[in-house]
C-alpha atoms as a PDB file:
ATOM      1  CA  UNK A   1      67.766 -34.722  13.303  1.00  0.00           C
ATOM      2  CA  UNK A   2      71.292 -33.203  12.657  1.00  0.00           C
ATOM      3  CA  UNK A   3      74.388 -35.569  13.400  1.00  0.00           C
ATOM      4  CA  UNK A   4      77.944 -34.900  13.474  1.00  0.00           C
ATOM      5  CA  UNK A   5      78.260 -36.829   9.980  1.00  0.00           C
ATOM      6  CA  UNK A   6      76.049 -33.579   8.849  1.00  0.00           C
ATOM      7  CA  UNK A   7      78.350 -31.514  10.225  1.00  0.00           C
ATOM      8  CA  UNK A   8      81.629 -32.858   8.988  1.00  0.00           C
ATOM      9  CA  UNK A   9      79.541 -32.931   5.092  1.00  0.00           C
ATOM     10  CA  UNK A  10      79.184 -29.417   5.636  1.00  0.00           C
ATOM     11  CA  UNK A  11      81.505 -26.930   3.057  1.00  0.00           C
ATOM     12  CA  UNK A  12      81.845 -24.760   5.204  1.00  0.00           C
ATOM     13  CA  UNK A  13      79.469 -24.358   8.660  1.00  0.00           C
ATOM     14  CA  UNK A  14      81.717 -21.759   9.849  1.00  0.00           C
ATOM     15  CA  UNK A  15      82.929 -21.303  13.178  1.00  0.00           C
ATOM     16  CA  UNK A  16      81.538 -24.110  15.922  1.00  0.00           C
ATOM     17  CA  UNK A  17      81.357 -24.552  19.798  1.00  0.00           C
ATOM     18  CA  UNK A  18      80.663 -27.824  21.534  1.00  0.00           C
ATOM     19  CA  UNK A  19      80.216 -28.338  25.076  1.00  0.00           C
ATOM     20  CA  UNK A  20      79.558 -31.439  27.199  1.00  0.00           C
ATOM     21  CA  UNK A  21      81.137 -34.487  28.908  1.00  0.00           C
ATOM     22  CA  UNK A  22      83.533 -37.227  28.533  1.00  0.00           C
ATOM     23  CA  UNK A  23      82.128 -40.622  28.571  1.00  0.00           C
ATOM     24  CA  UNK A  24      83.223 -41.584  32.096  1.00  0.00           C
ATOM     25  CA  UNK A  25      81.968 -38.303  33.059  1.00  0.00           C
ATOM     26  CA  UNK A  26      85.148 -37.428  34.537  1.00  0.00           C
ATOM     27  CA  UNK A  27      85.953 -33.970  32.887  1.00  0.00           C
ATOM     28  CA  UNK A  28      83.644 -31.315  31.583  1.00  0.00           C
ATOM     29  CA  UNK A  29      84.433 -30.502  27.783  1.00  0.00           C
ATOM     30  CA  UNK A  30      84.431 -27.406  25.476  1.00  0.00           C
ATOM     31  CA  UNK A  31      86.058 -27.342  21.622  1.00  0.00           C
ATOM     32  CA  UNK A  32      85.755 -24.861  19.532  1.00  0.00           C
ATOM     33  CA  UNK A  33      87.235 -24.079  15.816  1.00  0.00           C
ATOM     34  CA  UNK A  34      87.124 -21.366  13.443  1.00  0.00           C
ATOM     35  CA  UNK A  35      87.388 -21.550   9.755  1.00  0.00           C
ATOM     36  CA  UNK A  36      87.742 -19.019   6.724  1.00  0.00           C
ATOM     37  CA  UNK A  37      87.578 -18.199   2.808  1.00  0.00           C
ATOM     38  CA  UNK A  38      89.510 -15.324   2.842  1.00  0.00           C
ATOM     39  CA  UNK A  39      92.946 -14.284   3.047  1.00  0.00           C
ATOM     40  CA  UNK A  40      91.862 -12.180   6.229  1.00  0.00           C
ATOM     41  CA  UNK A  41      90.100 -15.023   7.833  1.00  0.00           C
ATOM     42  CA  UNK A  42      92.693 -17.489   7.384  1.00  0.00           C
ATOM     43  CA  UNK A  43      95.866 -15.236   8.872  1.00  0.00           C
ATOM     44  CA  UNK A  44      94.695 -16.729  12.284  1.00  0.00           C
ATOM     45  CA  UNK A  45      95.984 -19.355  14.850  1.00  0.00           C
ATOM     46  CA  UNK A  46      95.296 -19.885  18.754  1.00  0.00           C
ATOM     47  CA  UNK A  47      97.404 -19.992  20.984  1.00  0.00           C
ATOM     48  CA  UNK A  48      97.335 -20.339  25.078  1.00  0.00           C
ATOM     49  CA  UNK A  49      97.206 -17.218  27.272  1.00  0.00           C
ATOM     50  CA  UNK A  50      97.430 -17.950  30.948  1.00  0.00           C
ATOM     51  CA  UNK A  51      94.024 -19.753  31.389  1.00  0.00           C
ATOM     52  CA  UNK A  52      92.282 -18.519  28.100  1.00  0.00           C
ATOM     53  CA  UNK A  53      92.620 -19.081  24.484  1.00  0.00           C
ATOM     54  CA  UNK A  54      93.777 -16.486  22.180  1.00  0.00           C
ATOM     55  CA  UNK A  55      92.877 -15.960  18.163  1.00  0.00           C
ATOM     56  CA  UNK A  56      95.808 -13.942  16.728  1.00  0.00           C
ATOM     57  CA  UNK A  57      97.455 -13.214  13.710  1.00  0.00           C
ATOM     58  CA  UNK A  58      99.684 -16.053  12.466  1.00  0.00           C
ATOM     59  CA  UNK A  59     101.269 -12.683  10.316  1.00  0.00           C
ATOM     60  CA  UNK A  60     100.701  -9.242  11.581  1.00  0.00           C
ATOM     61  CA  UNK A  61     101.857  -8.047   8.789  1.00  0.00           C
ATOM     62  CA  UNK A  62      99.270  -9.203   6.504  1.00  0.00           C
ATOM     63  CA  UNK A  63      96.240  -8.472   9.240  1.00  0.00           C
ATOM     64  CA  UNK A  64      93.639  -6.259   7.801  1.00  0.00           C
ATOM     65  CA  UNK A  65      90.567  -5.818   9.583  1.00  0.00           C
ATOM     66  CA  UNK A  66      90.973  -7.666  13.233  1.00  0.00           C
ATOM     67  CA  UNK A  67      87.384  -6.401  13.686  1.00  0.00           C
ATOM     68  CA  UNK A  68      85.034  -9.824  14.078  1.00  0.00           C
ATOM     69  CA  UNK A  69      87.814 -11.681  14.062  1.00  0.00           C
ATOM     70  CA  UNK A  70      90.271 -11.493  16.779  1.00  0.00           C
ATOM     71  CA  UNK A  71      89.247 -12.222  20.211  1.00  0.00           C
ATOM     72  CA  UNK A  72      89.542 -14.337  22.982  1.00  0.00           C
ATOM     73  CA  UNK A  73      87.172 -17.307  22.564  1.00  0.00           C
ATOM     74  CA  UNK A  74      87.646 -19.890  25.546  1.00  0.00           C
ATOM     75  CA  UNK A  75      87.988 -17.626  29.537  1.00  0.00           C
ATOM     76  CA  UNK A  76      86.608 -18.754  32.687  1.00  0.00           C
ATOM     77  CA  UNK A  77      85.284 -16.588  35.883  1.00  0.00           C
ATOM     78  CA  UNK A  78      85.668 -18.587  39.224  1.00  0.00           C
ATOM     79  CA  UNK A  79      83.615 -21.910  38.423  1.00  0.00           C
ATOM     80  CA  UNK A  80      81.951 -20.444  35.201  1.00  0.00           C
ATOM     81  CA  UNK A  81      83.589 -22.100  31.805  1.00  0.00           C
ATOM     82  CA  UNK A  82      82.985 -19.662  28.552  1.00  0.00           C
ATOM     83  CA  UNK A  83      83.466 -20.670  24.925  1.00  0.00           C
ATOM     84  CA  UNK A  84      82.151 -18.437  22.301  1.00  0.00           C
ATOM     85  CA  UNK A  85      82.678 -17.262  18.266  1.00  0.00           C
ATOM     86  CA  UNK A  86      83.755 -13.081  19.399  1.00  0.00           C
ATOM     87  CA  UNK A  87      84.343 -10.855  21.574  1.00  0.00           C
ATOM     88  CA  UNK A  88      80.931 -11.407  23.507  1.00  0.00           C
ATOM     89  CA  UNK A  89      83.237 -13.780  25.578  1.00  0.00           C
ATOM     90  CA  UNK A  90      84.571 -10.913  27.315  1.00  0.00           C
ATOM     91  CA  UNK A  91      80.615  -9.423  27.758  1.00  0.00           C
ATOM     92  CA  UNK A  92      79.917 -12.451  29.656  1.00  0.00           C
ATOM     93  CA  UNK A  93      83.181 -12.792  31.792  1.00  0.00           C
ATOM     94  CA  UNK A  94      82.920  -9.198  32.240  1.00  0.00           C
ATOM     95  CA  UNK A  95      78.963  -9.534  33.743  1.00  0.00           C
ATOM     96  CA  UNK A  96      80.254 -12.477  35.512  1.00  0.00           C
ATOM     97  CA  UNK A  97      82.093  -9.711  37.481  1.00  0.00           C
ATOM     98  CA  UNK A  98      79.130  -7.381  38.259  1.00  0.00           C
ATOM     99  CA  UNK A  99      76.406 -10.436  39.126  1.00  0.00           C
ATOM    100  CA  UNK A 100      74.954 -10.949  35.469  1.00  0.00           C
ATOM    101  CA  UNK A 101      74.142 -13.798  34.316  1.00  0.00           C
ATOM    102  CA  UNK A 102      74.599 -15.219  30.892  1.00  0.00           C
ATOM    103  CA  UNK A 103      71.247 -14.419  29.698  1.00  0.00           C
ATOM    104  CA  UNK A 104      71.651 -10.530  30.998  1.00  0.00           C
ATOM    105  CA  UNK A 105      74.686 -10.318  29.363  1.00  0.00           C
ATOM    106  CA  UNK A 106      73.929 -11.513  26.057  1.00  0.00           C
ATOM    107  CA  UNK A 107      70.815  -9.109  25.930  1.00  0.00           C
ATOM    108  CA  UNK A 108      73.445  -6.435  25.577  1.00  0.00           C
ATOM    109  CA  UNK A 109      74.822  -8.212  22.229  1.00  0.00           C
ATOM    110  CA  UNK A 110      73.113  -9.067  18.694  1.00  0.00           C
ATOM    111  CA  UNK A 111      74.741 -10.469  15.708  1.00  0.00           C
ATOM    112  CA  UNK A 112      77.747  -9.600  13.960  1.00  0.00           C
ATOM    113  CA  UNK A 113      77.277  -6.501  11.461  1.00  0.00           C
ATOM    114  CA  UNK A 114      78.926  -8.263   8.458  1.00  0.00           C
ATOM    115  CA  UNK A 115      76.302  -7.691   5.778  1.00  0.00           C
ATOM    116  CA  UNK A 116      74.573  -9.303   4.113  1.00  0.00           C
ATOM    117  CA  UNK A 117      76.113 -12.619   6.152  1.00  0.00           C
ATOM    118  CA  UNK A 118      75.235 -10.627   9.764  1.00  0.00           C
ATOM    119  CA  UNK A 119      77.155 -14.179  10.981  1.00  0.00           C
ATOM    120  CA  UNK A 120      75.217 -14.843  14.086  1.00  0.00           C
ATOM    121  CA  UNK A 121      76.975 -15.205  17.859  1.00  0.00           C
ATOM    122  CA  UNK A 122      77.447 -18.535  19.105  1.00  0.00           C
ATOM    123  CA  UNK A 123      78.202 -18.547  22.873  1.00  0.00           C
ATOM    124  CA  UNK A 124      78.559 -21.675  25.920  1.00  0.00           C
ATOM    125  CA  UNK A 125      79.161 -21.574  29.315  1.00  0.00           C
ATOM    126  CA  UNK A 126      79.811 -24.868  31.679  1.00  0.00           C
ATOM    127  CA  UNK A 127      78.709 -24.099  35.123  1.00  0.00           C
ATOM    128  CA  UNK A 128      80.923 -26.714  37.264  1.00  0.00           C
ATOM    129  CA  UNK A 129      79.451 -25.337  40.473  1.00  0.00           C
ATOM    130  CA  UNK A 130      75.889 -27.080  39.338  1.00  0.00           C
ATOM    131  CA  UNK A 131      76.882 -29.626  37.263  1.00  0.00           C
ATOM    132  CA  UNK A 132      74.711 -27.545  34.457  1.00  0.00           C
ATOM    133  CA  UNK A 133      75.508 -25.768  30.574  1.00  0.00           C
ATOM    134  CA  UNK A 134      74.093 -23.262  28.748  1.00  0.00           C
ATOM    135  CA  UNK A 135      74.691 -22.347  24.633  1.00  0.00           C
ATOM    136  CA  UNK A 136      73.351 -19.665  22.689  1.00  0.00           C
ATOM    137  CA  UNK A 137      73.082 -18.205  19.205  1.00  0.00           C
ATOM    138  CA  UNK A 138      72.332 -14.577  18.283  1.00  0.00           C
ATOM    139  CA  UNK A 139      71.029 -14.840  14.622  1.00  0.00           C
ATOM    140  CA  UNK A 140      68.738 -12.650  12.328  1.00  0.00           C
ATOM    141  CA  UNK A 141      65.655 -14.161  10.549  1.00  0.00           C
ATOM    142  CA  UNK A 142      66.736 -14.923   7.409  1.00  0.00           C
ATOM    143  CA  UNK A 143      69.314 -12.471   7.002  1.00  0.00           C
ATOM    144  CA  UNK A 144      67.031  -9.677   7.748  1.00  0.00           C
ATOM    145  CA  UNK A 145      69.131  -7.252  10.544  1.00  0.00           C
ATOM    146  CA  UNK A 146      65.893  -5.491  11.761  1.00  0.00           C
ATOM    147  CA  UNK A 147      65.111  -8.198  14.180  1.00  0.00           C
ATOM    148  CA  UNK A 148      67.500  -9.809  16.873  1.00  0.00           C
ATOM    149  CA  UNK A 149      66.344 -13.646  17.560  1.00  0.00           C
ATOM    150  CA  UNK A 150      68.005 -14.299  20.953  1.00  0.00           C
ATOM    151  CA  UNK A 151      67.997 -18.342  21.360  1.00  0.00           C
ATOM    152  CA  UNK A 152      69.488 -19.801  24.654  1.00  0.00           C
ATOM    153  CA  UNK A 153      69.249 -23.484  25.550  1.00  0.00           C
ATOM    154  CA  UNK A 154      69.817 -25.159  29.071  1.00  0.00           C
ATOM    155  CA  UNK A 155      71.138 -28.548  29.813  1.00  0.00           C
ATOM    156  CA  UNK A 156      70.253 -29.872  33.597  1.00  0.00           C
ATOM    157  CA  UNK A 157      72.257 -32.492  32.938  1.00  0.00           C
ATOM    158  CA  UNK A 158      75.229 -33.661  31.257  1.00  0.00           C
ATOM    159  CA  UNK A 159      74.750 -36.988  29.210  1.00  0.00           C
ATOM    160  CA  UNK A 160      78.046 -38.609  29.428  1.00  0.00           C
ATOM    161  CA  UNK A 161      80.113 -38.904  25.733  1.00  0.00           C
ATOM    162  CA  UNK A 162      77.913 -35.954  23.930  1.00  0.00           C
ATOM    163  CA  UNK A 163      78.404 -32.832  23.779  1.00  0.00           C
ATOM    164  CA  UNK A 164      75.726 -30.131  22.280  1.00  0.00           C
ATOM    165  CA  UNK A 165      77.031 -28.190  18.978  1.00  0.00           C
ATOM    166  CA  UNK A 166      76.069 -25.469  17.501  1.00  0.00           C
ATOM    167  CA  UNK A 167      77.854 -23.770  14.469  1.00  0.00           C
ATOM    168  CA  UNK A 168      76.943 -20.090  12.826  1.00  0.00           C
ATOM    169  CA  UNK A 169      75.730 -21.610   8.862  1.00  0.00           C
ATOM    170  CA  UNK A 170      73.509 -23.649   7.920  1.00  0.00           C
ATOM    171  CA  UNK A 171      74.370 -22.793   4.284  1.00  0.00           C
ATOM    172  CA  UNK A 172      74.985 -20.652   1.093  1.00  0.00           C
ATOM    173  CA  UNK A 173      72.374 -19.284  -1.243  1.00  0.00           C
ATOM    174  CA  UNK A 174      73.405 -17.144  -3.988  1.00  0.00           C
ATOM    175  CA  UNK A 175      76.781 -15.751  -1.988  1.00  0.00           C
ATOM    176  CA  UNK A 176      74.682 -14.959   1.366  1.00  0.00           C
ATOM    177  CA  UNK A 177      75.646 -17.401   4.275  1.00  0.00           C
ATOM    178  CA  UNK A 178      72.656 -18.203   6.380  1.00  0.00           C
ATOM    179  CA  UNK A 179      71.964 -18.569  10.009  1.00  0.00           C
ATOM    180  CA  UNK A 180      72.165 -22.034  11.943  1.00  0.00           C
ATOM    181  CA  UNK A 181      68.879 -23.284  12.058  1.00  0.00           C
ATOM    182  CA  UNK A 182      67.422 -25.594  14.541  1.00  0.00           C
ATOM    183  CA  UNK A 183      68.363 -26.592  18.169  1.00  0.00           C
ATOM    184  CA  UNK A 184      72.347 -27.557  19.107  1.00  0.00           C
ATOM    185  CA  UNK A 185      72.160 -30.847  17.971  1.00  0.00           C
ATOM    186  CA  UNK A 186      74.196 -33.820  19.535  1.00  0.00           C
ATOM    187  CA  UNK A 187      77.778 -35.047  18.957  1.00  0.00           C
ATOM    188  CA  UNK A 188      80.165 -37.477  20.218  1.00  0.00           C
ATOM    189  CA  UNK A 189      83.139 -36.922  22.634  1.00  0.00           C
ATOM    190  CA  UNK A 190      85.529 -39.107  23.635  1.00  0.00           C
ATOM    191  CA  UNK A 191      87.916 -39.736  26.957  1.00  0.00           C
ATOM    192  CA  UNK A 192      91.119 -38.386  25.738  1.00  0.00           C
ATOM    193  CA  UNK A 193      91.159 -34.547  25.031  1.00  0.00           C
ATOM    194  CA  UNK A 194      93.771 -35.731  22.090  1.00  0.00           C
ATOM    195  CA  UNK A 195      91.369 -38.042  20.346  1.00  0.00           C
ATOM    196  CA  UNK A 196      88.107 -35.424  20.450  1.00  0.00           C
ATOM    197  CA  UNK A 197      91.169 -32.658  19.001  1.00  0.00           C
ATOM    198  CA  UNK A 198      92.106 -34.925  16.272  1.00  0.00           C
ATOM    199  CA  UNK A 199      88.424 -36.505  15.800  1.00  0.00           C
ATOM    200  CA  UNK A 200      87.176 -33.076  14.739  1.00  0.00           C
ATOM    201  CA  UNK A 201      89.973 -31.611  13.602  1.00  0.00           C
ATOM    202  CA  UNK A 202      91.012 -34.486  11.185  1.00  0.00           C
ATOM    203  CA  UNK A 203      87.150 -34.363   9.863  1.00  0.00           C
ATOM    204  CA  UNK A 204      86.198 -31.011   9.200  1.00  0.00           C
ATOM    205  CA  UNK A 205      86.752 -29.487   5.994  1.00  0.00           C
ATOM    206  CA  UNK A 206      90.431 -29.079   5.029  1.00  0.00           C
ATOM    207  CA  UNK A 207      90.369 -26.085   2.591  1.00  0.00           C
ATOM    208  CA  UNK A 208      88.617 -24.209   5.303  1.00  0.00           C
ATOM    209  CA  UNK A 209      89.512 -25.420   8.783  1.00  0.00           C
ATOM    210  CA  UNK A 210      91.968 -22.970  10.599  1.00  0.00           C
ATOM    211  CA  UNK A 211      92.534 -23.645  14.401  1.00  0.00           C
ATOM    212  CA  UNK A 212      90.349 -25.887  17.018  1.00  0.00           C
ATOM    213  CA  UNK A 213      91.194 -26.262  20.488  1.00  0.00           C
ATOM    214  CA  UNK A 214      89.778 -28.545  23.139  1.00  0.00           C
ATOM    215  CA  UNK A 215      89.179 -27.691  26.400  1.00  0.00           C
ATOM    216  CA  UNK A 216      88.869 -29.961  29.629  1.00  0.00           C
ATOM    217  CA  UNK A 217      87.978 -29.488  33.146  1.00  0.00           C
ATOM    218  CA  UNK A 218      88.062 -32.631  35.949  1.00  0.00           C
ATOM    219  CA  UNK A 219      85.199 -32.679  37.416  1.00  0.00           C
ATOM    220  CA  UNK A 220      86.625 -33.249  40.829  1.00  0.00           C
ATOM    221  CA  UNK A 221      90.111 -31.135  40.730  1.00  0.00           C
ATOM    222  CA  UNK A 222      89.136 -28.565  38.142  1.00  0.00           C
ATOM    223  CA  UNK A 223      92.687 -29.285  36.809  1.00  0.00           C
ATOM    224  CA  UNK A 224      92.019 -27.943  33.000  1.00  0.00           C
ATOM    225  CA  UNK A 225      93.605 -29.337  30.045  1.00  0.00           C
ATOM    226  CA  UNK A 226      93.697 -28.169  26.794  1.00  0.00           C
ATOM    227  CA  UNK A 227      94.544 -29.157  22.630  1.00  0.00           C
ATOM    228  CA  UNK A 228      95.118 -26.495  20.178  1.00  0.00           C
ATOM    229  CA  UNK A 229      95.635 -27.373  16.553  1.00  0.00           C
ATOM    230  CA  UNK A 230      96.482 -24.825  13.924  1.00  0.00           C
ATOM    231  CA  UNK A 231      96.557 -25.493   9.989  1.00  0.00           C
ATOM    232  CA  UNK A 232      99.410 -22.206  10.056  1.00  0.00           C
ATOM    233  CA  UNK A 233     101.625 -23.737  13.054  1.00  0.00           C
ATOM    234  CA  UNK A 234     101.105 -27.596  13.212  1.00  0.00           C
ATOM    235  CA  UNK A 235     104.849 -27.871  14.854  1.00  0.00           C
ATOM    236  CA  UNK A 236     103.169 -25.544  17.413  1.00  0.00           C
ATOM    237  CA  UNK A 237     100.500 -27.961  18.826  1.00  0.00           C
ATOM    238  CA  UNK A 238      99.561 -27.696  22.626  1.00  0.00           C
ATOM    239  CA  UNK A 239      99.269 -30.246  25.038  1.00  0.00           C
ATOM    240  CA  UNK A 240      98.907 -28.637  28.307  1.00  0.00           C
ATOM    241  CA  UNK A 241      98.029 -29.410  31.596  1.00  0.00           C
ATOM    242  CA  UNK A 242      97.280 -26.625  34.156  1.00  0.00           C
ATOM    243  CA  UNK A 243      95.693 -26.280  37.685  1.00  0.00           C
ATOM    244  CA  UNK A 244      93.004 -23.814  37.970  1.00  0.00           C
ATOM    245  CA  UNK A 245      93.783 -24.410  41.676  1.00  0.00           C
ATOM    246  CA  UNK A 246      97.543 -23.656  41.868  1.00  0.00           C
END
């Protein structure tokens, strides 16, 4: 069974979603972090757009290819919390819209089209409304693009200090990322949005690591609250407190 001491031995397991619960079960929870080798990759930070989290260019200037690379990954849709590793965020928020649910709308997506890698789609959504989660991964078999595996998992429950992670490698043979393999597997969270930030983000690989934020929602209020930590911008930190409600 994976742990999160797996995860944090991990070179590079690419980007990763968690979702689940604080251990007084007082606020729903979502991180998320992105890494990257090259020069592309790493010319990225978040940063806080009205109730989402954007991935931008730290330099526009040296932005290549934003294709795969810059979206939003954290929106929400009335009481429907999204997290995800692309621009299948908006596919979901968008189906939100027209009555689809997660599952519809991810039928529309596969994996990424970075050969050979094809880096799979990791996706979560917290529904606050019935106390329930979903996460997702759109992956190949074995690096082989003529097949779409489509894996979704439901929680009924929250279990209170875990989350559920899932990341997009599992790991390198001869220059050819492959696919996460297995179930999400469980991790720790902790009260303070602060301490999971700096928990994972002080723990995951520094040559590779380059933003995480954490996400928050009470469980009664729906106030959110959110940590963003970039490797480019550490002065620019967020510690923010907002009301869905207001």
């Amino acid at each position: 069974m994976k742990t999160v001491h797996d995860l944090f031995e991990k070179t590079y397991p690419g980007r990763t979603l968690i979702a689940g619960m604080t251990p007084s079960g007082s606020h729903y929870v979502q991180v998320y972090w992105i890494m990257g080798r090259s020069a592309n990759s790493r010319n990225r930070l978040f940063e806080l757009d009205g109730w989402s989290v954007r991935n931008k260019a730290f330099d526009p200037r040296q932005m290549e290819d934003p294709s795969l690379i810059i979206y939003d990954p954290i929106r929400h849709w009335d009481d429907v919390h999204i997290v995800s590793n692309g621009d299948q965020t908006d596919t979901i928020y968008e189906g939100l819209q027209h009555n689809r649910s997660f599952e519809q709308s991810l039928m529309l997506r596969e994996f990424e089209p970075d050969a050979p890698h094809f880096t799979p789609r990791i996706s979560a959504v917290i529904h606050t409304s019935i106390e329930q989660y979903s996460l997702s991964i759109l992956k190949t078999h074995d690096n082989d693009p003529s097949v779409c595996l489509r894996n979704i998992f439901h929680y009924s429950r929250f279990k209170k200090g875990i989350g559920h992670c899932i990341h997009t490698y599992e790991t390198e043979q001869n220059g050819v990322l492959k696919p996460f393999a297995g179930e999400p597997f469980e991790v720790p969270l902790f009260e303070c949005s602060s301490e999971t930030a700096d928990f994972y983000w002080q723990n995951i690989n520094a040559d590779h690591k380059i933003a995480l934020a954490v996400k928050s929602i009470h469980v009664a209020s729906q106030e959110i609250h959110f940590q963003i930590r970039n490797k480019h911008a550490e002065e620019n930190d967020t510690d923010g407190d907002k009301n869905s409600n207001s």
